[in-house]
N, C-alpha and C. Protein backbone atom coordinates (compact mmCIF):
# COMPACT_ATOMS: atom_id res chain seq x y z
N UNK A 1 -21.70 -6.24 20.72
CA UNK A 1 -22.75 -7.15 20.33
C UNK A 1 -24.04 -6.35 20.24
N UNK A 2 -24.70 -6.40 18.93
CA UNK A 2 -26.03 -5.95 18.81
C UNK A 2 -26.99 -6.94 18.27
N UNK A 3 -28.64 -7.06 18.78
CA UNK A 3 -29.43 -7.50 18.30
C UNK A 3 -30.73 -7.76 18.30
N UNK A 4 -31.47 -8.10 17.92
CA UNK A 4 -33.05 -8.11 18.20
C UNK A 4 -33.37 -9.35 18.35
N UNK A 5 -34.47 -9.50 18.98
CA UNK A 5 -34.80 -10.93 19.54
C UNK A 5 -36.56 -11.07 19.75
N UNK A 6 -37.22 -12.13 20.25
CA UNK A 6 -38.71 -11.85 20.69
C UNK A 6 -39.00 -10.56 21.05
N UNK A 7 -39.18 -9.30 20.40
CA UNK A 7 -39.98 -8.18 21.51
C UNK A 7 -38.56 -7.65 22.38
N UNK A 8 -37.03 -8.07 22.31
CA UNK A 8 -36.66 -7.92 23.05
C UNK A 8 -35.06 -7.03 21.98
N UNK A 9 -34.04 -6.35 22.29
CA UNK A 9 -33.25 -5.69 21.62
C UNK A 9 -32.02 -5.51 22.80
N UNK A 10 -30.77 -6.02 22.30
CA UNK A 10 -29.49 -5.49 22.98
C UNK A 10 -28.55 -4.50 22.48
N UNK A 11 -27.71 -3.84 22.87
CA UNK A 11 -26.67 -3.09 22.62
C UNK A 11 -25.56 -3.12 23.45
N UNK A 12 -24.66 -3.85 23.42
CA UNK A 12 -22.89 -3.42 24.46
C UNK A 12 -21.77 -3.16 23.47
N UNK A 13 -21.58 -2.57 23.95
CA UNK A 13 -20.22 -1.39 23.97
C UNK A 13 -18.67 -2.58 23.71
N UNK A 14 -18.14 -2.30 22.94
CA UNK A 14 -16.88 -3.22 23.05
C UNK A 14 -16.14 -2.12 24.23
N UNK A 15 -15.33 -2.87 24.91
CA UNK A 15 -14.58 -2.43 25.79
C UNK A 15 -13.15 -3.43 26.07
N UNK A 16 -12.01 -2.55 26.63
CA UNK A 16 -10.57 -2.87 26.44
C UNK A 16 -11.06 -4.16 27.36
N UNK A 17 -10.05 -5.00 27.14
CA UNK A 17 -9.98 -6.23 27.77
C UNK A 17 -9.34 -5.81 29.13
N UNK A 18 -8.33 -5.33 29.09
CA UNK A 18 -7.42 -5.08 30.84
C UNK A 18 -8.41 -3.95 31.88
N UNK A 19 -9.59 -3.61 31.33
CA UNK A 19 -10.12 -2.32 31.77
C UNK A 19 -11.09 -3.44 32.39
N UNK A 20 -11.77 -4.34 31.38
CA UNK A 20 -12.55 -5.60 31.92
C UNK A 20 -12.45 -6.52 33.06
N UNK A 21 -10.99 -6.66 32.89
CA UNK A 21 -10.14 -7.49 34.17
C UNK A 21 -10.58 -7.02 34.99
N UNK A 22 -9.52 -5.70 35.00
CA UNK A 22 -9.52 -4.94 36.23
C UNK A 22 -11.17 -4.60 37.17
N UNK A 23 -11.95 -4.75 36.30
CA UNK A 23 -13.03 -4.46 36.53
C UNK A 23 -13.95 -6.10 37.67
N UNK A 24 -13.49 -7.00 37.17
CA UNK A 24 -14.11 -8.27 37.45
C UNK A 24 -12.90 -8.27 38.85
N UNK A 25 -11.82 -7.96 38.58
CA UNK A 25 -10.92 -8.40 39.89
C UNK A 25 -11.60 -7.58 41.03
N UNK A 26 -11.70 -5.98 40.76
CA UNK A 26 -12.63 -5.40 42.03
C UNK A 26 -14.08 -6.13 42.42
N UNK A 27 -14.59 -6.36 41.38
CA UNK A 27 -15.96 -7.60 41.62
C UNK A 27 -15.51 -8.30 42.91
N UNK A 28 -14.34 -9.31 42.35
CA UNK A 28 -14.23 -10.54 43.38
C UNK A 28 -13.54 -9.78 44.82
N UNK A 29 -12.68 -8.52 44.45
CA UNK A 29 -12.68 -7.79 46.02
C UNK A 29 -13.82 -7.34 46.86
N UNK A 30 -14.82 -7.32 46.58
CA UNK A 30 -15.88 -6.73 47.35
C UNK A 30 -16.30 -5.26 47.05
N UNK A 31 -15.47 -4.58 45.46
CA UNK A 31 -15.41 -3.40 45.40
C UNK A 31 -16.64 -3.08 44.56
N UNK A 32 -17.16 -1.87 44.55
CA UNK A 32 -17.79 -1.56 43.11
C UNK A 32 -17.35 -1.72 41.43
N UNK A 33 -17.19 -2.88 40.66
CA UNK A 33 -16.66 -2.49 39.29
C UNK A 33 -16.85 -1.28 38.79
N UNK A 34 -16.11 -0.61 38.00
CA UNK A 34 -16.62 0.52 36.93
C UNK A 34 -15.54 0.40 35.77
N UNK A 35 -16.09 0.76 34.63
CA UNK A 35 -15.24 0.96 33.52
C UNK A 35 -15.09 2.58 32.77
N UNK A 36 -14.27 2.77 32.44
CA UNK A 36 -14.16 4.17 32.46
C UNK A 36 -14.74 4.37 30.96
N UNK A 37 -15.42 3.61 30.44
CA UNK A 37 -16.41 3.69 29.36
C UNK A 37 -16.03 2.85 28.42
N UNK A 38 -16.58 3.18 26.80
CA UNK A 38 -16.26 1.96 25.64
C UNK A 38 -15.28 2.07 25.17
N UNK A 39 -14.39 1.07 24.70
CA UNK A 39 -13.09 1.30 23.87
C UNK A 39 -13.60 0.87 22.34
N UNK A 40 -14.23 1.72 21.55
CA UNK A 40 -14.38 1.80 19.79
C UNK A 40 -13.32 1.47 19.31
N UNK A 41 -13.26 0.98 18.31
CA UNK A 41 -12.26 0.19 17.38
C UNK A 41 -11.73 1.55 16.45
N UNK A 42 -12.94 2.59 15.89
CA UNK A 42 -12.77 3.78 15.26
C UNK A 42 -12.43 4.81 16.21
N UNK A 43 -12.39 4.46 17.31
CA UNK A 43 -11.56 5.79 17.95
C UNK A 43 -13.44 6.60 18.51
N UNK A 44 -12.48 7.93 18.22
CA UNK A 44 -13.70 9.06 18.87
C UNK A 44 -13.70 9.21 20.34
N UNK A 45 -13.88 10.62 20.30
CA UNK A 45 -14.25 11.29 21.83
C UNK A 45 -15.24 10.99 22.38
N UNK A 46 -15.81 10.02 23.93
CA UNK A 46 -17.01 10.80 24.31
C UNK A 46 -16.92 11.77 24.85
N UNK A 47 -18.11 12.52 24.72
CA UNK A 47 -18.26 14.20 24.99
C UNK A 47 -19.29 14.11 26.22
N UNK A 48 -19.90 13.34 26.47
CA UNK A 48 -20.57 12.79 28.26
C UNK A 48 -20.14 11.86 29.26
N UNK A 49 -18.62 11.79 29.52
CA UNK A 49 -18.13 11.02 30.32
C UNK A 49 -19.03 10.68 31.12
N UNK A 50 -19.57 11.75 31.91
CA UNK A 50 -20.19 11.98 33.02
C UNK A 50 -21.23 11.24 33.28
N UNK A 51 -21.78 10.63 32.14
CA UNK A 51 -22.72 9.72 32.33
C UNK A 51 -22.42 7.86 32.49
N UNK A 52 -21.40 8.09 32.08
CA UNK A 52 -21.11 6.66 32.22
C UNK A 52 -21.23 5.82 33.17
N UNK A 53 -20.88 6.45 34.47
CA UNK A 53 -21.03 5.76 35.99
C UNK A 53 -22.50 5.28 36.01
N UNK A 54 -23.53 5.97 35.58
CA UNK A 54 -24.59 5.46 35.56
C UNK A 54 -24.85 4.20 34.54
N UNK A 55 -24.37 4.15 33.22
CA UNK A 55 -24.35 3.69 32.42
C UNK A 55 -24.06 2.12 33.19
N UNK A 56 -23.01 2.30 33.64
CA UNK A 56 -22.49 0.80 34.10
C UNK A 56 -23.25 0.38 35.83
N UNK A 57 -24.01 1.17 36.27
CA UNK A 57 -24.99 0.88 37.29
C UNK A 57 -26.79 0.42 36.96
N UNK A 58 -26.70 0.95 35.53
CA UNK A 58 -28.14 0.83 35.10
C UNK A 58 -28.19 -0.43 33.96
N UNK A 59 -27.33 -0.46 33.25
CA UNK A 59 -27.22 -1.28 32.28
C UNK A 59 -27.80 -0.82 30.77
N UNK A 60 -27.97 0.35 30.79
CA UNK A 60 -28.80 1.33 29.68
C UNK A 60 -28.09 2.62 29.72
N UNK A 61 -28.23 3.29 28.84
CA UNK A 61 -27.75 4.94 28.40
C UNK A 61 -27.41 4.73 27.50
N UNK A 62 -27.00 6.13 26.87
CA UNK A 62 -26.10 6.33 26.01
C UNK A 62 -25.00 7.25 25.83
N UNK A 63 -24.16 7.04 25.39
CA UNK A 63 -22.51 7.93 25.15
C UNK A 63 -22.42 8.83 23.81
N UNK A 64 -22.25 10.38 23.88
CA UNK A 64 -21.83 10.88 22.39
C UNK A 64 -20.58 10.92 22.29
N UNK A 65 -20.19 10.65 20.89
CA UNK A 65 -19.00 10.13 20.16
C UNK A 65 -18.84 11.23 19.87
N UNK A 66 -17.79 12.12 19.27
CA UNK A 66 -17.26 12.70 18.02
C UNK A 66 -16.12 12.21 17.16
N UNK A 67 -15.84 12.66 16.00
CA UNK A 67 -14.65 12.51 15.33
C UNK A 67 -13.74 13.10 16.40
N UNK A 68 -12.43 12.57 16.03
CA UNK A 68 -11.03 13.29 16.40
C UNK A 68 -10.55 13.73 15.41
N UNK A 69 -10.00 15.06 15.25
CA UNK A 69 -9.67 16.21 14.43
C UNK A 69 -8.15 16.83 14.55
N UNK A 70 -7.87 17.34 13.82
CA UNK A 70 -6.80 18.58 14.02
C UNK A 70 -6.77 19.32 12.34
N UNK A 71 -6.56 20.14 13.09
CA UNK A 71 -6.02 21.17 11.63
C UNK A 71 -4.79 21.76 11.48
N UNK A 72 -4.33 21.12 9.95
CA UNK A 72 -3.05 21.47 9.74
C UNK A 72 -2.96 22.16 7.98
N UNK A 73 -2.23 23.43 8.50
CA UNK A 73 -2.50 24.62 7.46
C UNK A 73 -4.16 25.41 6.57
N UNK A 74 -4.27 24.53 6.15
CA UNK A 74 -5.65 25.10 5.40
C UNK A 74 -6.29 23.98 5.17
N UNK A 75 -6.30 23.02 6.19
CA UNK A 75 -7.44 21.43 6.09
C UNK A 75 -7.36 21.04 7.75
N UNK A 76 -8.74 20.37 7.54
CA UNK A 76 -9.47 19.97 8.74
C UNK A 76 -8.67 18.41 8.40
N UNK A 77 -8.09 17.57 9.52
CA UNK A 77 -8.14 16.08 9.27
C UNK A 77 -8.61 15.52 9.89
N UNK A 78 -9.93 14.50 9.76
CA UNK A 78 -10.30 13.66 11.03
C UNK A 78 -9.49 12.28 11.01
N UNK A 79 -8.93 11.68 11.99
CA UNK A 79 -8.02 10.76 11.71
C UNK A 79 -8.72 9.78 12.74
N UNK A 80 -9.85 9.60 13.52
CA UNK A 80 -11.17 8.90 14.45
C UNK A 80 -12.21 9.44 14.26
N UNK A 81 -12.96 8.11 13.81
CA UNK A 81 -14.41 8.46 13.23
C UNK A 81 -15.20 7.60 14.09
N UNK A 82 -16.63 8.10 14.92
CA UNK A 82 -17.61 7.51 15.58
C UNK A 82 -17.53 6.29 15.31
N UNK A 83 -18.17 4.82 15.83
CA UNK A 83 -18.42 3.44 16.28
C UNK A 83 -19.64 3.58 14.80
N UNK A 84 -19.40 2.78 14.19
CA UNK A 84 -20.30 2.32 13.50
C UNK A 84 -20.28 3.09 12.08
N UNK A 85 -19.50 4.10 11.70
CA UNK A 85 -19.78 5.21 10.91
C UNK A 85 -18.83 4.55 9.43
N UNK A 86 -19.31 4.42 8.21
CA UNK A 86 -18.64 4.00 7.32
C UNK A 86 -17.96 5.12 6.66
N UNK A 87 -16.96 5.46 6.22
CA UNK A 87 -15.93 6.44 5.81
C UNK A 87 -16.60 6.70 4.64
N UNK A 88 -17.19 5.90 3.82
CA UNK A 88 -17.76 6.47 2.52
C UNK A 88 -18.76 6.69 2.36
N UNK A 89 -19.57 6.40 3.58
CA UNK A 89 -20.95 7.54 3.90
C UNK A 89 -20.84 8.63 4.22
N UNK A 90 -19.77 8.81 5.21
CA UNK A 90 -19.34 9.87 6.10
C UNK A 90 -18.91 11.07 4.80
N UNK A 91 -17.97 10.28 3.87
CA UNK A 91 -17.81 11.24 2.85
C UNK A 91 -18.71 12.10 1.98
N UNK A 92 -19.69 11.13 1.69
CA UNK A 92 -20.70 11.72 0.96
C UNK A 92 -21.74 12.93 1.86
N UNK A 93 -21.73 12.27 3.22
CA UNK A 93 -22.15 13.72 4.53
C UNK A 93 -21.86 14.62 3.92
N UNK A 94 -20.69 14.78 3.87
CA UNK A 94 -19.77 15.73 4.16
C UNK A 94 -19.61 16.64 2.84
N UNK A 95 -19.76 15.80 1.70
CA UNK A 95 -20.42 16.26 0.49
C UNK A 95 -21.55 17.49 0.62
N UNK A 96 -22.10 16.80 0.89
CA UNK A 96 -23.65 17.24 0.56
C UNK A 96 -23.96 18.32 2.12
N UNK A 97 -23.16 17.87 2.75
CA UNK A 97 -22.93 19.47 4.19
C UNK A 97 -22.32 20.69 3.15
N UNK A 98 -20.80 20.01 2.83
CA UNK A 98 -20.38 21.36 2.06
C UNK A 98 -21.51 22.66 1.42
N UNK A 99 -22.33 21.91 0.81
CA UNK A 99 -23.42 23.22 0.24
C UNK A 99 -23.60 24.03 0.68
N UNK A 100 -23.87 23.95 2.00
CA UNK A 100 -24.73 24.74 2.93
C UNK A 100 -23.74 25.03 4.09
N UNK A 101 -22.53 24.64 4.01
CA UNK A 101 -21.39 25.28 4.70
C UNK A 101 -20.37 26.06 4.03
N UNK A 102 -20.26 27.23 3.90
CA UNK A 102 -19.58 28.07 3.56
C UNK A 102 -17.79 27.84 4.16
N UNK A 103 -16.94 27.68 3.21
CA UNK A 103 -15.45 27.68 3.08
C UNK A 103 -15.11 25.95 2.93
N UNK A 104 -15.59 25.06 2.91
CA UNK A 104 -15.13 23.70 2.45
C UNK A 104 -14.63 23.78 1.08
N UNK A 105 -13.75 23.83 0.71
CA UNK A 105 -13.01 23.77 -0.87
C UNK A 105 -13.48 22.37 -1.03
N UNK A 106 -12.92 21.33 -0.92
CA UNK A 106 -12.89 19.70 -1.24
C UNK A 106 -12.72 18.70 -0.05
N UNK A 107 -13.40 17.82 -0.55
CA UNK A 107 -13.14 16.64 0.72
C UNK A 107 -12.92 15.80 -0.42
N UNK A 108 -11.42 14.77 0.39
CA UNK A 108 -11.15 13.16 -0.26
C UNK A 108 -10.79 13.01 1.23
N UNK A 109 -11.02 11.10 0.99
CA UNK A 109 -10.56 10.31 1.35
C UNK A 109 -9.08 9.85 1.50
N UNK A 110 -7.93 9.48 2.94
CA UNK A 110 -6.93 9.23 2.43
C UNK A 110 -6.29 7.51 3.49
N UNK A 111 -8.14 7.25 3.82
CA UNK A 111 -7.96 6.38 4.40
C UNK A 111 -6.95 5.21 3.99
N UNK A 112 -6.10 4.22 4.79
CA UNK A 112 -5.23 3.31 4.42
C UNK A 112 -4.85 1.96 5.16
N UNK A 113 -3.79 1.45 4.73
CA UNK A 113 -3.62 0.32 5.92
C UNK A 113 -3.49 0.64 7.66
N UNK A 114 -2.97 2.38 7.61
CA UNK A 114 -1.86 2.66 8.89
C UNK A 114 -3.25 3.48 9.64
N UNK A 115 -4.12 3.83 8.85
CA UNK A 115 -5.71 4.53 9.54
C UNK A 115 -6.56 5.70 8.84
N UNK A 116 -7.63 5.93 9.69
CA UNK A 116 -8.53 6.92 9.36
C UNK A 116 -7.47 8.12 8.65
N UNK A 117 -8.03 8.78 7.33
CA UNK A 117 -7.87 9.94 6.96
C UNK A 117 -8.24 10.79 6.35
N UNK A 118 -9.56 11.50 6.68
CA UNK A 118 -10.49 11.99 6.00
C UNK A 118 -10.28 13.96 6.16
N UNK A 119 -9.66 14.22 4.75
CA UNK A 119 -9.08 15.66 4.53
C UNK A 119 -10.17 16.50 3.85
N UNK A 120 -10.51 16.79 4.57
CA UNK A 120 -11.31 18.31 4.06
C UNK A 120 -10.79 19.81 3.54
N UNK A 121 -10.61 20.13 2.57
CA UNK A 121 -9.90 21.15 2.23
C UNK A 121 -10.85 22.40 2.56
N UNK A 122 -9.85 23.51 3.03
CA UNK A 122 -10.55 24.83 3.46
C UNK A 122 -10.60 26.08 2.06
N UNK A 123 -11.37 26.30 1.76
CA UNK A 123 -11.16 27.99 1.12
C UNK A 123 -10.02 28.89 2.43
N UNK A 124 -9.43 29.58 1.47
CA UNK A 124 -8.24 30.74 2.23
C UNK A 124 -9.54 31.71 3.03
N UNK A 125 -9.18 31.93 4.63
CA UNK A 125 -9.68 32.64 5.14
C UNK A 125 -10.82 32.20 5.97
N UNK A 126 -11.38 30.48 5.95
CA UNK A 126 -12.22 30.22 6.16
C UNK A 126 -12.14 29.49 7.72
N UNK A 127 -12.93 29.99 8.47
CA UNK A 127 -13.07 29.13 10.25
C UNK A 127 -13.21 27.84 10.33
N UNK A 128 -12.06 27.35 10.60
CA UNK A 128 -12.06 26.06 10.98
C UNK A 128 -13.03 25.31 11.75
N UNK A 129 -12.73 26.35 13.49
CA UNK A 129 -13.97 26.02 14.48
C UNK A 129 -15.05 25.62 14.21
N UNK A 130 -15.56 27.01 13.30
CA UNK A 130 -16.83 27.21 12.94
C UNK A 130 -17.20 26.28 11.63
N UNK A 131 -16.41 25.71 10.82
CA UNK A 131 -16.50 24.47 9.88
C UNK A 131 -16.68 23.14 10.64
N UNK A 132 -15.77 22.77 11.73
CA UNK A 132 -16.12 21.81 12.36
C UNK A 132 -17.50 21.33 12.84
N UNK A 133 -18.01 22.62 13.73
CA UNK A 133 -18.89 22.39 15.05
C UNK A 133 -19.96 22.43 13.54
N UNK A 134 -20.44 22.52 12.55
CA UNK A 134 -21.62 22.81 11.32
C UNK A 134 -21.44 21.20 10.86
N UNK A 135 -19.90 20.82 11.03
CA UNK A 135 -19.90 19.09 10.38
C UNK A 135 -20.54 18.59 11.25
N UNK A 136 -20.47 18.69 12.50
CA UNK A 136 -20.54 17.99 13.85
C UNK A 136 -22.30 17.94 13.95
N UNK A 137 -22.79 18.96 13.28
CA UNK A 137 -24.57 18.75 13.35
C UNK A 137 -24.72 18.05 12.14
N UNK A 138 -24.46 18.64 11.27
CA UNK A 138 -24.97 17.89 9.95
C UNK A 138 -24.21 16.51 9.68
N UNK A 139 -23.55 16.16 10.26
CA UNK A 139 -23.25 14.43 9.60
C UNK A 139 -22.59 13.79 10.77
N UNK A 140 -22.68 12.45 10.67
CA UNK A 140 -22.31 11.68 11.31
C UNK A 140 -20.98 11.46 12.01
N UNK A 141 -20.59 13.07 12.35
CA UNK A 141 -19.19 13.13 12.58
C UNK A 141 -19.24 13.30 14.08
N UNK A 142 -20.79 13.24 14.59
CA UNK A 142 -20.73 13.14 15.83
C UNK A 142 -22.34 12.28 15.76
N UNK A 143 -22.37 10.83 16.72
CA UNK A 143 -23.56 10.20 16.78
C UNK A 143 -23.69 9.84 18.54
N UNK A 144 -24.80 9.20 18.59
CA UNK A 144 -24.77 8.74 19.66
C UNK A 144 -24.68 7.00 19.80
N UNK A 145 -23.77 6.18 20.75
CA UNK A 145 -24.18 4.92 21.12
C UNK A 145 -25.15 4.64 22.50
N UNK A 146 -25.96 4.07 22.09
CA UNK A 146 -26.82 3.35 23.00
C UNK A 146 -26.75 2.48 23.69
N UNK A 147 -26.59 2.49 25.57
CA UNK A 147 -26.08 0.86 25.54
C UNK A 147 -27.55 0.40 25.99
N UNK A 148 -27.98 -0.87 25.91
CA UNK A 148 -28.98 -1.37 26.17
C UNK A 148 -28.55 -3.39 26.42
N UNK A 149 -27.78 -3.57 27.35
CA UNK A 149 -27.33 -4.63 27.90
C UNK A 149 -28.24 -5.72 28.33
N UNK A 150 -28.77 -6.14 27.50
CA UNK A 150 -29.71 -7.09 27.59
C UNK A 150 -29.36 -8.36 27.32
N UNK A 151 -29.04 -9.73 28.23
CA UNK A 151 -28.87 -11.03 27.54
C UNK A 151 -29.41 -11.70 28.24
N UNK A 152 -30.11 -13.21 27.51
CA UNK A 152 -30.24 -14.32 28.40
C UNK A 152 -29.74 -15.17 29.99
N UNK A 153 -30.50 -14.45 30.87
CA UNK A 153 -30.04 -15.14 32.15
C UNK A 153 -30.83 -16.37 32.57
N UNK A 154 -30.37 -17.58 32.52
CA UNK A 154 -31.51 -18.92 32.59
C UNK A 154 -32.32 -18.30 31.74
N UNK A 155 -32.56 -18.53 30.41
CA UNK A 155 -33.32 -18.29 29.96
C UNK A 155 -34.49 -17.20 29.38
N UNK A 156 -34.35 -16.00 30.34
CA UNK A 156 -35.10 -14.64 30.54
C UNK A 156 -34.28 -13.82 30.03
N UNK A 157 -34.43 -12.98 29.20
CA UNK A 157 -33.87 -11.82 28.99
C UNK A 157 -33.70 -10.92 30.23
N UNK A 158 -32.86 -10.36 30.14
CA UNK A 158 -32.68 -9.31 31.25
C UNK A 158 -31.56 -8.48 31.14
N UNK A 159 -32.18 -7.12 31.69
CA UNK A 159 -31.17 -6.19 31.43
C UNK A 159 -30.14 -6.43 32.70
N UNK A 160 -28.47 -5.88 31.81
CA UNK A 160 -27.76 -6.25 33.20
C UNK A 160 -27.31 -5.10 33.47
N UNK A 161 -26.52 -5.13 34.21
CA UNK A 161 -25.60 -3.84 34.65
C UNK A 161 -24.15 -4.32 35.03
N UNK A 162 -23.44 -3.49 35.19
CA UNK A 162 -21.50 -3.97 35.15
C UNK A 162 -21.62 -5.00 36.21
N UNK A 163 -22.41 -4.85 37.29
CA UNK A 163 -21.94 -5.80 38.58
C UNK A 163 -22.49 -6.87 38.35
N UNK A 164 -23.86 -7.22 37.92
CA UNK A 164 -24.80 -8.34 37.51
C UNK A 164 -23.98 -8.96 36.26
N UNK A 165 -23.13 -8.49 35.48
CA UNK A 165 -22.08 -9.40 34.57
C UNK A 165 -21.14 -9.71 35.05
N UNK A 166 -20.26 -8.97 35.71
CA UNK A 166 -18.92 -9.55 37.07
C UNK A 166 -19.33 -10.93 37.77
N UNK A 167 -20.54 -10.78 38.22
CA UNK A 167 -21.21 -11.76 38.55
C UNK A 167 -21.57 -12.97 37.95
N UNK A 168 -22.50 -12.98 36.84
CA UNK A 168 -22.49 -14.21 35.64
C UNK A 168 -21.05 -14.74 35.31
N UNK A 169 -20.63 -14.34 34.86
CA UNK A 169 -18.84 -14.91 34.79
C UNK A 169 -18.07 -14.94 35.54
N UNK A 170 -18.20 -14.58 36.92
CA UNK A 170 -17.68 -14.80 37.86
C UNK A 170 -18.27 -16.27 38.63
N UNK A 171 -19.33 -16.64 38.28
CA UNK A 171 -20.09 -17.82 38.81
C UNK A 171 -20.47 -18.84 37.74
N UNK A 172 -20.23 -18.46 36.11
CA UNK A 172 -20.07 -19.69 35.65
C UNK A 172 -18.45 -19.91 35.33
N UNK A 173 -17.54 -19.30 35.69
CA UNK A 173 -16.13 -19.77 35.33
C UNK A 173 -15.68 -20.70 36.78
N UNK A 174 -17.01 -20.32 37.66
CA UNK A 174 -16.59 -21.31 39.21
C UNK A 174 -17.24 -22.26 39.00
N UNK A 175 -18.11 -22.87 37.94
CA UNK A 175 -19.12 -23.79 37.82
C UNK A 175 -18.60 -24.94 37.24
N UNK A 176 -17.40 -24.14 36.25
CA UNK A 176 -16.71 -24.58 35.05
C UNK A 176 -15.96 -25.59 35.69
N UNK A 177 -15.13 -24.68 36.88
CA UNK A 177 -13.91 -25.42 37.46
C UNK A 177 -14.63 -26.45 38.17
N UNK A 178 -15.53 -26.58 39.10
CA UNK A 178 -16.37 -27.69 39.93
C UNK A 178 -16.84 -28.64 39.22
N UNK A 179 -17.07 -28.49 37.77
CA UNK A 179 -17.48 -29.48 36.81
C UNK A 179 -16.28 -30.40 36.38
N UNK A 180 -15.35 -29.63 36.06
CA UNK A 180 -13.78 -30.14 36.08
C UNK A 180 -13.52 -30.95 36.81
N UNK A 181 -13.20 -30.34 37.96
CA UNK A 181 -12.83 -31.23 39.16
C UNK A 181 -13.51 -32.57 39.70
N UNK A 182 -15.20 -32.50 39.77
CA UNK A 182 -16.01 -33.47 39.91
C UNK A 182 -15.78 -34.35 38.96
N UNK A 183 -15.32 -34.34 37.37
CA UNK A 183 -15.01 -35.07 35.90
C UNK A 183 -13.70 -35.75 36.85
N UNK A 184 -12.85 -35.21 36.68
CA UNK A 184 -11.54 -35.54 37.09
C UNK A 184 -11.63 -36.56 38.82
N UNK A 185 -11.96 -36.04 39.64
CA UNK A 185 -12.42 -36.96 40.98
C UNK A 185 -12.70 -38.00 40.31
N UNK A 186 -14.22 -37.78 39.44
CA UNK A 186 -15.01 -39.23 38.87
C UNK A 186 -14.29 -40.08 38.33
N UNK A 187 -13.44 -39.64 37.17
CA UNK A 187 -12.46 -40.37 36.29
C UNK A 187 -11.12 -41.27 37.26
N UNK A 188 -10.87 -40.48 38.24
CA UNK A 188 -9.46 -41.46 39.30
C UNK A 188 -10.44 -42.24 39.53
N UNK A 189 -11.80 -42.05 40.18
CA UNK A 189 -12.31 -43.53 41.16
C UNK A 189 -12.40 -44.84 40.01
């Protein structure tokens, strides 16, 4: 979920649902929640794990993404592309990087129903490594997400953090059921 509001701006991270659970069940144990970071729909590495623990104590930071890669024979394939990154921008990057990167023969597209497939062809003789880590500055093949967890609590914006949301849904899904039950009591008398 992203958005702007009075003076005010959010950012959260989609994240796996069973990682969520698990996360709200230590809540109701008395434990610290943590999530072992965002689950992107496009895939990608973060490359700052390390920050995340804070991430989910502060309710703010941010995570760097990269593509996921391999190279097979004389082409780079990224087959996971950063949170937010459109494949046919990314292409045209990657275009207009080639210039100024020495050994890119061709880039197409071979994206499909089954996933990401973005083939970069090499000139014979040319560094892969060293082709990568030049994509990785110049285009969006590595970005950053921002989290900035901000939503309406009664009314106030406020930033949250992992435990202060364990919490909100942990106390209106008990509100839910007491409303239930009081309906249902009311309705037998």
């Amino acid at each position: 979920n992203s958005g702007i509001g009075v003076a005010m701006a959010c950012n959260w991270a989609p994240h796996n649902l069973r990682e969520v659970a698990a996360a709200i069940n230590d809540y109701m144990d008395g434990k610290e929640p943590m999530l072992p970071g965002p689950d992107f729909p496009t895939g990608g590495i973060i490359i700052n794990k390390n920050e995340i623990p804070s991430i989910m104590r502060t309710g703010h930071g941010s995570v760097k993404v990269r593509g996921k890669y391999k190279v097979e024979k004389n082409s780079i394939i990224f087959y996971e592309i950063p949170y937010g990154v459109f494949v046919e921008n990314l292409i045209a990057q990657i275009g207009e990087a080639a210039e100024e990167i020495n050994g890119i023969d061709d880039v197409h597209d071979e994206t499909n129903k089954k996933g990401i497939r973005i083939v970069i062809e090499l000139e014979k003789g040319a560094n892969a490594d060293y082709i990568v880590n030049q994509l990785f500055t110049k285009t969006d093949l590595q970005t950053t997400f921002s989290y900035n967890q901000v939503a309406l609590v009664s009314k106030t914006p406020t930033e949250l953090n992992l435990k202060d949301c364990c919490k909100i849904y942990v106390d209106h899904n008990l509100n839910c059921l007491k409303r239930e039950k009081t309906f249902d009591l009311e309705k037998a008398k």
